[in-house]
PDB file of N, CA and C in Angstrom:
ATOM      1  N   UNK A   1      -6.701  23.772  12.035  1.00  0.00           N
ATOM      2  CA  UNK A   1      -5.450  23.146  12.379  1.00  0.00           C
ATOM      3  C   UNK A   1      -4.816  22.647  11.083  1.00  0.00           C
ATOM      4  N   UNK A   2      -4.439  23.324  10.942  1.00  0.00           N
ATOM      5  CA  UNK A   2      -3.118  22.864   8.967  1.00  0.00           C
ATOM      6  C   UNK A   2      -1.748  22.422   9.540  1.00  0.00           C
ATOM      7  N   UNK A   3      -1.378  21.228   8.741  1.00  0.00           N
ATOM      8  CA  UNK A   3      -0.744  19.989   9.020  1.00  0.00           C
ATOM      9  C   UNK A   3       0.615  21.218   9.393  1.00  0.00           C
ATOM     10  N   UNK A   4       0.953  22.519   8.545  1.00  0.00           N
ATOM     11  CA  UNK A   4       2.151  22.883   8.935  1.00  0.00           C
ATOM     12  C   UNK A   4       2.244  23.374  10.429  1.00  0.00           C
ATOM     13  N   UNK A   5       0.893  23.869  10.664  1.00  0.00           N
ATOM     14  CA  UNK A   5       0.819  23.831  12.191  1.00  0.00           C
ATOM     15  C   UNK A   5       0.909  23.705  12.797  1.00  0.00           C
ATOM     16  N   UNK A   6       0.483  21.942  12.952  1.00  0.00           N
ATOM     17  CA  UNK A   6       0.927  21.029  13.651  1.00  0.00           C
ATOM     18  C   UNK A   6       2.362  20.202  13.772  1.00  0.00           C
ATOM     19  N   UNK A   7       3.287  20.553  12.776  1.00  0.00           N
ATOM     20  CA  UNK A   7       4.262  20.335  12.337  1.00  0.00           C
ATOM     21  C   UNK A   7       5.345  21.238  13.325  1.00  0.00           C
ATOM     22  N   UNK A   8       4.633  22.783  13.299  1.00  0.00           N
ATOM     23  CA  UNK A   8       5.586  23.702  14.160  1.00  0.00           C
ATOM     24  C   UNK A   8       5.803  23.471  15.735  1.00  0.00           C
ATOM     25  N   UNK A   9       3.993  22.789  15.864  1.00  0.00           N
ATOM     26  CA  UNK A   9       3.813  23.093  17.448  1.00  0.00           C
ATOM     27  C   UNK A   9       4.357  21.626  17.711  1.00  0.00           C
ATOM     28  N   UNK A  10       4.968  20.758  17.514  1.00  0.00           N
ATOM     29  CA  UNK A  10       4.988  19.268  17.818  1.00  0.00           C
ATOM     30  C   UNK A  10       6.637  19.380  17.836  1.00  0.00           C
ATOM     31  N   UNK A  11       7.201  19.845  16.579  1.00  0.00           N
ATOM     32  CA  UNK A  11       8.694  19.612  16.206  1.00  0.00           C
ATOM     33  C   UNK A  11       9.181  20.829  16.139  1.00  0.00           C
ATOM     34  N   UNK A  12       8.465  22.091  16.096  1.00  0.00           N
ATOM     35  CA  UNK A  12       9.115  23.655  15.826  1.00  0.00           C
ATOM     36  C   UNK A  12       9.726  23.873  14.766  1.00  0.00           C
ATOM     37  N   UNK A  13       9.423  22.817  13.255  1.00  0.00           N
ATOM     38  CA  UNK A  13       9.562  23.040  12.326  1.00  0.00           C
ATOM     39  C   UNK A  13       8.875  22.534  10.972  1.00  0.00           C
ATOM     40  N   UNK A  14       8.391  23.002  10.013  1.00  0.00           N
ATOM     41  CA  UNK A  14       7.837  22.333   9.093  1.00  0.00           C
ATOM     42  C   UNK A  14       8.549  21.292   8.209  1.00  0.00           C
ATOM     43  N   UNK A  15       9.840  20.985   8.396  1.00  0.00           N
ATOM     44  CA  UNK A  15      10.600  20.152   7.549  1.00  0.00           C
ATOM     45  C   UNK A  15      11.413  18.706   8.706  1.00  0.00           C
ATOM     46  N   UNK A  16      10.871  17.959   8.482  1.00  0.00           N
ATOM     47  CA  UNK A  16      11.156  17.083   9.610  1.00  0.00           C
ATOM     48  C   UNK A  16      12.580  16.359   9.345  1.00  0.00           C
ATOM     49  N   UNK A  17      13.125  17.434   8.064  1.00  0.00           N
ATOM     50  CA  UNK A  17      14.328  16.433   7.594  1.00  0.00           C
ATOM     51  C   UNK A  17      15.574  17.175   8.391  1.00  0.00           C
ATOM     52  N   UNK A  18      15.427  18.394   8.698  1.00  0.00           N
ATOM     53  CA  UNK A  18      16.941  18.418   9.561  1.00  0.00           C
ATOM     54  C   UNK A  18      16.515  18.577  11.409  1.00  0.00           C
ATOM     55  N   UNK A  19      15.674  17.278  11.962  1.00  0.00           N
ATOM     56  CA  UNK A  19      15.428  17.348  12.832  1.00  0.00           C
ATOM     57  C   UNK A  19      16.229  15.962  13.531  1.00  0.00           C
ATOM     58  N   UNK A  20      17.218  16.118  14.445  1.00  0.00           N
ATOM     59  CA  UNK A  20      17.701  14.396  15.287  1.00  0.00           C
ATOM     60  C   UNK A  20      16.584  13.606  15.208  1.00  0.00           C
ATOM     61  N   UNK A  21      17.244  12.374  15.650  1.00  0.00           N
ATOM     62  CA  UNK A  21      15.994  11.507  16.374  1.00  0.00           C
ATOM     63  C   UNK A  21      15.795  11.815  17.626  1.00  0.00           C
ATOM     64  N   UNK A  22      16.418  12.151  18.865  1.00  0.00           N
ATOM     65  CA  UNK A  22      16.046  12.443  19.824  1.00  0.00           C
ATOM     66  C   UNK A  22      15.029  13.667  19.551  1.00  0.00           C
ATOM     67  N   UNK A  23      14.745  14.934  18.737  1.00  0.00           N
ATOM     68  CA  UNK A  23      13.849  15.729  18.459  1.00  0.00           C
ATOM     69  C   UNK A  23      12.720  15.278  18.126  1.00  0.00           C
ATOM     70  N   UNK A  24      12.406  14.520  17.132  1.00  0.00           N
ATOM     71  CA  UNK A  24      11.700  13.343  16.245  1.00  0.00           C
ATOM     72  C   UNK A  24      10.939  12.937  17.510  1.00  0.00           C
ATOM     73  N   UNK A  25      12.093  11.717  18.679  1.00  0.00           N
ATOM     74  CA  UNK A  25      11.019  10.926  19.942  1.00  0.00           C
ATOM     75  C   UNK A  25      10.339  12.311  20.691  1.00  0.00           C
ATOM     76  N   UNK A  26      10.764  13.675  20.806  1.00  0.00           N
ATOM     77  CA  UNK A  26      10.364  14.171  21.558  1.00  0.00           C
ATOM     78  C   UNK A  26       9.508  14.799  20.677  1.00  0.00           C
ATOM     79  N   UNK A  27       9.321  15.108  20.218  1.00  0.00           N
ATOM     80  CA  UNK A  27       8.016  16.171  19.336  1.00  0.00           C
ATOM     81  C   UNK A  27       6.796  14.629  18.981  1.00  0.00           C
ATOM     82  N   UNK A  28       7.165  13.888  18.636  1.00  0.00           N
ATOM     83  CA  UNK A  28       6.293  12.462  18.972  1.00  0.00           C
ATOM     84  C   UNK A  28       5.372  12.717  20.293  1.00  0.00           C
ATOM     85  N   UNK A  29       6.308  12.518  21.072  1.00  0.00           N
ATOM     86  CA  UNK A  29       6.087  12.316  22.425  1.00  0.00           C
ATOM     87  C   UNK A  29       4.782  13.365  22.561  1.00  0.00           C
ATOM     88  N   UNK A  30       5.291  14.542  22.624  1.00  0.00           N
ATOM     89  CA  UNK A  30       4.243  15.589  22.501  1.00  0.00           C
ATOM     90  C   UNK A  30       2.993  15.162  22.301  1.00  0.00           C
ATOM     91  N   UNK A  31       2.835  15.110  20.899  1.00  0.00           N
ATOM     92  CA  UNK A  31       1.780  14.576  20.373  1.00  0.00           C
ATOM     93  C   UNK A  31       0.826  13.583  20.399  1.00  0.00           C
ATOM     94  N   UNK A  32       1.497  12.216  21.173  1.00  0.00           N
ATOM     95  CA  UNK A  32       0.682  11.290  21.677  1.00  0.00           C
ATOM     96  C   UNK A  32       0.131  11.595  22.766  1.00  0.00           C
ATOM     97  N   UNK A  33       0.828  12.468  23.710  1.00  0.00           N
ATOM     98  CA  UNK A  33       0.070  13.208  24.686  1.00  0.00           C
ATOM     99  C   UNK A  33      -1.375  14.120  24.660  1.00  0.00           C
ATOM    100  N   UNK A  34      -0.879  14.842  23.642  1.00  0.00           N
ATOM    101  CA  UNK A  34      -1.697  15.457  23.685  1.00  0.00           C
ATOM    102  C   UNK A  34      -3.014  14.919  22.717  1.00  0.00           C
ATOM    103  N   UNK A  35      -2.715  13.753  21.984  1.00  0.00           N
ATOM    104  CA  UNK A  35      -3.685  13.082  21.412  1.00  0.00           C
ATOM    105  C   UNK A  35      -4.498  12.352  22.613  1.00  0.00           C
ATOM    106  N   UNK A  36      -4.092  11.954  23.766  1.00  0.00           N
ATOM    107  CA  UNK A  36      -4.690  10.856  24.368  1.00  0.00           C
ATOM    108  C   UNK A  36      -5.557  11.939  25.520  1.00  0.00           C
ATOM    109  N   UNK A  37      -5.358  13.408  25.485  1.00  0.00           N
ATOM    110  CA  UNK A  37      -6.425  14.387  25.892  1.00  0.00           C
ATOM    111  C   UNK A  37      -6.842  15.095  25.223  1.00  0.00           C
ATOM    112  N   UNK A  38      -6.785  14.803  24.188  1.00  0.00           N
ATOM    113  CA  UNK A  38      -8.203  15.442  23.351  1.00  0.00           C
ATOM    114  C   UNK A  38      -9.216  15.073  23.591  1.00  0.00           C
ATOM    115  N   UNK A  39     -10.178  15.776  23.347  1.00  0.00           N
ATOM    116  CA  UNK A  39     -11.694  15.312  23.160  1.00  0.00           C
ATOM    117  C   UNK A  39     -12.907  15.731  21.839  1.00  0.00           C
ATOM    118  N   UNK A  40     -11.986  16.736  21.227  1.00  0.00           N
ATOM    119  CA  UNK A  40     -13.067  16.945  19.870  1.00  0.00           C
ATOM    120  C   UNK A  40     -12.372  16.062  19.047  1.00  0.00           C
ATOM    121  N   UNK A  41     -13.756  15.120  18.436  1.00  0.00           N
ATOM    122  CA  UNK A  41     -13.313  14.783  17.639  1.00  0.00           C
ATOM    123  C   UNK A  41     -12.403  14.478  15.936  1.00  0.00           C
ATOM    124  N   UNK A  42     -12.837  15.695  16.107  1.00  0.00           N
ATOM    125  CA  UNK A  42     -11.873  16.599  14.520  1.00  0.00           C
ATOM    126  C   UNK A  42     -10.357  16.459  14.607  1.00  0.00           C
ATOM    127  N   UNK A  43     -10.486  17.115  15.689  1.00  0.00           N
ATOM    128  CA  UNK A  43      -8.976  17.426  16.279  1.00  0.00           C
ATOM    129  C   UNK A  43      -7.850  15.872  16.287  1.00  0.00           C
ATOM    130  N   UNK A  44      -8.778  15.244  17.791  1.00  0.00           N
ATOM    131  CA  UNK A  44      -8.268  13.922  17.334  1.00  0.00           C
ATOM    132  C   UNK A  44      -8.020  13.381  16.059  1.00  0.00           C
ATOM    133  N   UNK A  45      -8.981  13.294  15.446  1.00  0.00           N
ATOM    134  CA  UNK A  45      -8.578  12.506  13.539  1.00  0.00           C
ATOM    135  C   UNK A  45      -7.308  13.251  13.656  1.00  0.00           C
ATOM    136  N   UNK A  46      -7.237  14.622  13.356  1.00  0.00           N
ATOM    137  CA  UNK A  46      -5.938  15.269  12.467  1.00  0.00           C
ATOM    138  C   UNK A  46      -4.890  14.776  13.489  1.00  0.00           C
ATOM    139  N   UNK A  47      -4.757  14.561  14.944  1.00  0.00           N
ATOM    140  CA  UNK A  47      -3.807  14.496  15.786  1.00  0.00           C
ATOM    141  C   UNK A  47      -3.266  12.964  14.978  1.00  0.00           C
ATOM    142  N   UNK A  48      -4.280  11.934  15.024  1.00  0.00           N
ATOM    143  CA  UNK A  48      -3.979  10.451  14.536  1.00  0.00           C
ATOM    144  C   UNK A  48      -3.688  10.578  13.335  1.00  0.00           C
ATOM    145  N   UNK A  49      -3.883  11.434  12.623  1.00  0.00           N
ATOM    146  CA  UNK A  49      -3.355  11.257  11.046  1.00  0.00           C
ATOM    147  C   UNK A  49      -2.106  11.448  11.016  1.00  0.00           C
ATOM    148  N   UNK A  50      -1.663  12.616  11.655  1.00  0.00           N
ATOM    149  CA  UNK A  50       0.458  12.934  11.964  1.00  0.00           C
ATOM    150  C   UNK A  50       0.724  12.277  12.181  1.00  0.00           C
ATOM    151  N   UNK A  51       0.183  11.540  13.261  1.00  0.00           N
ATOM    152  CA  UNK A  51       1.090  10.188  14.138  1.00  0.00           C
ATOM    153  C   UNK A  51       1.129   8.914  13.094  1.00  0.00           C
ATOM    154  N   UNK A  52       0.179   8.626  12.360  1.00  0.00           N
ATOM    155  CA  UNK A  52      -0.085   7.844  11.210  1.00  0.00           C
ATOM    156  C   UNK A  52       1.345   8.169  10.283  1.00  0.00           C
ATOM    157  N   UNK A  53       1.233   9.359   9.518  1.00  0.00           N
ATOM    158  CA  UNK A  53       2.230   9.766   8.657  1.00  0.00           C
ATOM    159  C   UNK A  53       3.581   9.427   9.408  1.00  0.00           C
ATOM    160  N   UNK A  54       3.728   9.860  10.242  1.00  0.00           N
ATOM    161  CA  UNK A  54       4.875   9.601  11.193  1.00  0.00           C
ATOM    162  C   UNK A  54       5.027   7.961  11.644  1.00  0.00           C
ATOM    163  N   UNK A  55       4.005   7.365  11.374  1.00  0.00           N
ATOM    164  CA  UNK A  55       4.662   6.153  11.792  1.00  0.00           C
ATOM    165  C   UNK A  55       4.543   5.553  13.524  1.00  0.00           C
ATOM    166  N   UNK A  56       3.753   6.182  13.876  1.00  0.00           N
ATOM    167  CA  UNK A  56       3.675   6.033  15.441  1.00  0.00           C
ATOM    168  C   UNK A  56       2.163   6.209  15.906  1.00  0.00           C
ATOM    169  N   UNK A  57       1.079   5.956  15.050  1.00  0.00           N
ATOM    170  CA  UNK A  57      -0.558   6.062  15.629  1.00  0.00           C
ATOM    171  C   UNK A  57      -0.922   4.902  16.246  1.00  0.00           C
ATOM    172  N   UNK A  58      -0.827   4.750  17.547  1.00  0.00           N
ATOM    173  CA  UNK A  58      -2.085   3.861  17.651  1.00  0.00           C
ATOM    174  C   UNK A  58      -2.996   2.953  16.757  1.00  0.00           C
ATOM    175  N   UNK A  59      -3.361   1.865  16.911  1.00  0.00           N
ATOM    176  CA  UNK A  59      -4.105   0.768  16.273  1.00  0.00           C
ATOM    177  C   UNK A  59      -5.705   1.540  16.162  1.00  0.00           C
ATOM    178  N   UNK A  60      -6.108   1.124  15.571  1.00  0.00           N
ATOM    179  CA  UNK A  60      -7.548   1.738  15.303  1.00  0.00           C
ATOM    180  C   UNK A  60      -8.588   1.535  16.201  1.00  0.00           C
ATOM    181  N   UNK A  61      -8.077   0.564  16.661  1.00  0.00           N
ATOM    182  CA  UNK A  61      -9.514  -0.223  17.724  1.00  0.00           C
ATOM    183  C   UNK A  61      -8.976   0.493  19.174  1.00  0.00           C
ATOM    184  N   UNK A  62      -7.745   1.064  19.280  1.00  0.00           N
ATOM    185  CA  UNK A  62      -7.543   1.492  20.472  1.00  0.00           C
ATOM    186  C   UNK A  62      -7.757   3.384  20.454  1.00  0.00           C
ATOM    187  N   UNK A  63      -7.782   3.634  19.371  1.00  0.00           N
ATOM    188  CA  UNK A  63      -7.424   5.200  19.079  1.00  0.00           C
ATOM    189  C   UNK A  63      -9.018   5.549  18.780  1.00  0.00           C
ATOM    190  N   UNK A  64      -9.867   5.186  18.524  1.00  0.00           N
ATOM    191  CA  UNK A  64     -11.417   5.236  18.192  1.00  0.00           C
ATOM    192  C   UNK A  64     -12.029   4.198  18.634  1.00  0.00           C
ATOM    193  N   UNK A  65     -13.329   4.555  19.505  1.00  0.00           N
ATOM    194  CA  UNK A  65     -13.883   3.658  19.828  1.00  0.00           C
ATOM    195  C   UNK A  65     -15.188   3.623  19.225  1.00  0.00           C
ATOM    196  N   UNK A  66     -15.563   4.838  18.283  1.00  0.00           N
ATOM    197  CA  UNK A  66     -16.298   5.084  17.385  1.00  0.00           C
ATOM    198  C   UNK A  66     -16.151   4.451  15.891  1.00  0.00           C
ATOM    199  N   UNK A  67     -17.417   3.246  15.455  1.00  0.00           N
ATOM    200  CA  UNK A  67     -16.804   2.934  14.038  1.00  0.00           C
ATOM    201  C   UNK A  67     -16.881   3.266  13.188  1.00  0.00           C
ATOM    202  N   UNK A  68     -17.364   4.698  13.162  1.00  0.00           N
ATOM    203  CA  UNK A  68     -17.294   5.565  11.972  1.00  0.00           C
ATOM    204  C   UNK A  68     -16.520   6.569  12.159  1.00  0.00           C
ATOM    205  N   UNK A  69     -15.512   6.733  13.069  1.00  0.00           N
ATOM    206  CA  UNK A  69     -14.316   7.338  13.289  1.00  0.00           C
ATOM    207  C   UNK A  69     -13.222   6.153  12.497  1.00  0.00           C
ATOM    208  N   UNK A  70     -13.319   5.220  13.151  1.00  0.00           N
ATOM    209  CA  UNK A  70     -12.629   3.826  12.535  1.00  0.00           C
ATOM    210  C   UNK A  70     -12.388   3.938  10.928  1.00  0.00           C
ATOM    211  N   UNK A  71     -13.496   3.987  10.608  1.00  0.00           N
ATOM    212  CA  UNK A  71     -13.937   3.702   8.840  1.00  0.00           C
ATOM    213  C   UNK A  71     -13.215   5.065   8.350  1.00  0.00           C
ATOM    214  N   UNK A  72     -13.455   6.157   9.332  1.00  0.00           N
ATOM    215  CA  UNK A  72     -12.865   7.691   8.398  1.00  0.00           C
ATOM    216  C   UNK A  72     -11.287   7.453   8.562  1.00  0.00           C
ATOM    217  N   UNK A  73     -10.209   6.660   9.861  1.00  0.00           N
ATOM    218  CA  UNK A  73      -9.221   6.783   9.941  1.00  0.00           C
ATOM    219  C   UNK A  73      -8.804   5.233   8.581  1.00  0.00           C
ATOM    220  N   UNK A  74      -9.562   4.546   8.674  1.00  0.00           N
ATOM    221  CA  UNK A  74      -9.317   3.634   7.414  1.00  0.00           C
ATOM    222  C   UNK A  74      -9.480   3.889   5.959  1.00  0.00           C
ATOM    223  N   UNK A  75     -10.172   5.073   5.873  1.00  0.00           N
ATOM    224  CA  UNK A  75     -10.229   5.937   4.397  1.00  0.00           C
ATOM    225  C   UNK A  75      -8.908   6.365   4.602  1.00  0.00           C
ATOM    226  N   UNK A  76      -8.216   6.972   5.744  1.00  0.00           N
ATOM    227  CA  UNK A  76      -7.325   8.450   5.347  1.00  0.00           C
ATOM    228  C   UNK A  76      -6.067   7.264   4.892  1.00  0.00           C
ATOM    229  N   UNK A  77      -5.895   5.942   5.574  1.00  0.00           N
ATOM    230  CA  UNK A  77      -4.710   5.129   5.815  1.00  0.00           C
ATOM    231  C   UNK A  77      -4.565   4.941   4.150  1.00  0.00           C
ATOM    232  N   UNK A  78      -5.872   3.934   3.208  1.00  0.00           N
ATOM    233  CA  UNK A  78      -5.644   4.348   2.108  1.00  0.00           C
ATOM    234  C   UNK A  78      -5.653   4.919   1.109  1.00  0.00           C
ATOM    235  N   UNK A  79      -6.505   6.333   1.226  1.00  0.00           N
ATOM    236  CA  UNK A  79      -5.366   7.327   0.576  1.00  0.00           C
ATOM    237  C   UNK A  79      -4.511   7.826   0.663  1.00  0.00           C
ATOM    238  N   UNK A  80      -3.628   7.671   2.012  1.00  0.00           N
ATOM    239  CA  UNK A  80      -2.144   8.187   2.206  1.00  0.00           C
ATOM    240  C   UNK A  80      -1.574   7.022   1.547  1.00  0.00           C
ATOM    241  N   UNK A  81      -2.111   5.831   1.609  1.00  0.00           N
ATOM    242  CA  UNK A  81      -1.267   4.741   1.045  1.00  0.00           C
ATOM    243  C   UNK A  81      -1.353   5.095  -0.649  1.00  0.00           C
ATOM    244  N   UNK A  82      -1.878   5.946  -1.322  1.00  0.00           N
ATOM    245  CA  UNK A  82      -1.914   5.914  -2.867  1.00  0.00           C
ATOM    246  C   UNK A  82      -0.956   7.188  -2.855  1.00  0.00           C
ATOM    247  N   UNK A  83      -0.938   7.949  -2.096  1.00  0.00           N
ATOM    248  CA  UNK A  83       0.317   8.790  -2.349  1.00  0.00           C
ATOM    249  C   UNK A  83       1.547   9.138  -1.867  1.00  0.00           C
ATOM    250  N   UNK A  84       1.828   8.093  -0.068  1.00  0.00           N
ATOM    251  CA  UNK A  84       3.005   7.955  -0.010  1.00  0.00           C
ATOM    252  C   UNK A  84       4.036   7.491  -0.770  1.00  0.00           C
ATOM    253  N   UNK A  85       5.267   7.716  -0.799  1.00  0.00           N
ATOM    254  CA  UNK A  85       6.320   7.488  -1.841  1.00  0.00           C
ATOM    255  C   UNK A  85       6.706   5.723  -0.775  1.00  0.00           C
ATOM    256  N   UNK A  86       6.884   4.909  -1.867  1.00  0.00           N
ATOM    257  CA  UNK A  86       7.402   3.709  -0.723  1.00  0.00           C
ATOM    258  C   UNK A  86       7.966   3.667  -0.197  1.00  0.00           C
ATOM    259  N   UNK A  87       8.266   2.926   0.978  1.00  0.00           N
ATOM    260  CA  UNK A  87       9.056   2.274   1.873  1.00  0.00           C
ATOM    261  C   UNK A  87      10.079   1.734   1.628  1.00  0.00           C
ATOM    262  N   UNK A  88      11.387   2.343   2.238  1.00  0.00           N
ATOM    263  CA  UNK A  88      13.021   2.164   1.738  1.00  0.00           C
ATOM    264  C   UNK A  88      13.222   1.210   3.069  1.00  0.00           C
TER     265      UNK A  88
END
């Protein structure tokens, strides 16, 4: 599952910059759905990591009930935090 992948099947495009916001809530939407029926755990991480990047994951204690799922989604938070560009 490669992030552009998930990018196509969620929003139907890899560039989230000429997408509305109504596209944006709905390709979201998607995705929390289909995050909250998953069941491999792989999958899930990568599902919570988009939603992360995106700005819309679930709290940790509610999205893993595993704490070494916890600890791996608290690694990914800061290293996305060393290479996201800041907050405008």
């Amino acid at each position: 599952m490669g992030f552009d992948d998930l990018m196509r099947r969620y929003f139907g495009t890899a560039d989230l910059g000429g997408l509305s916001a109504g596209e944006l809530a709905a390709g979201s939407e998607r995705l929390a759905v289909d995050f909250g029926l998953e069941t491999d755990p792989a999958r899930r991480f990568a599902l919570w990591a988009l939603m992360y990047i995106l700005g819309s994951a679930p709290d940790l204690d509610v999205a893993f009930k595993d704490a070494g799922e916890r600890d791996a989604a608290r690694n990914f938070m800061d290293l996305y935090a060393g290479i996201a560009p800041p907050s405008q």
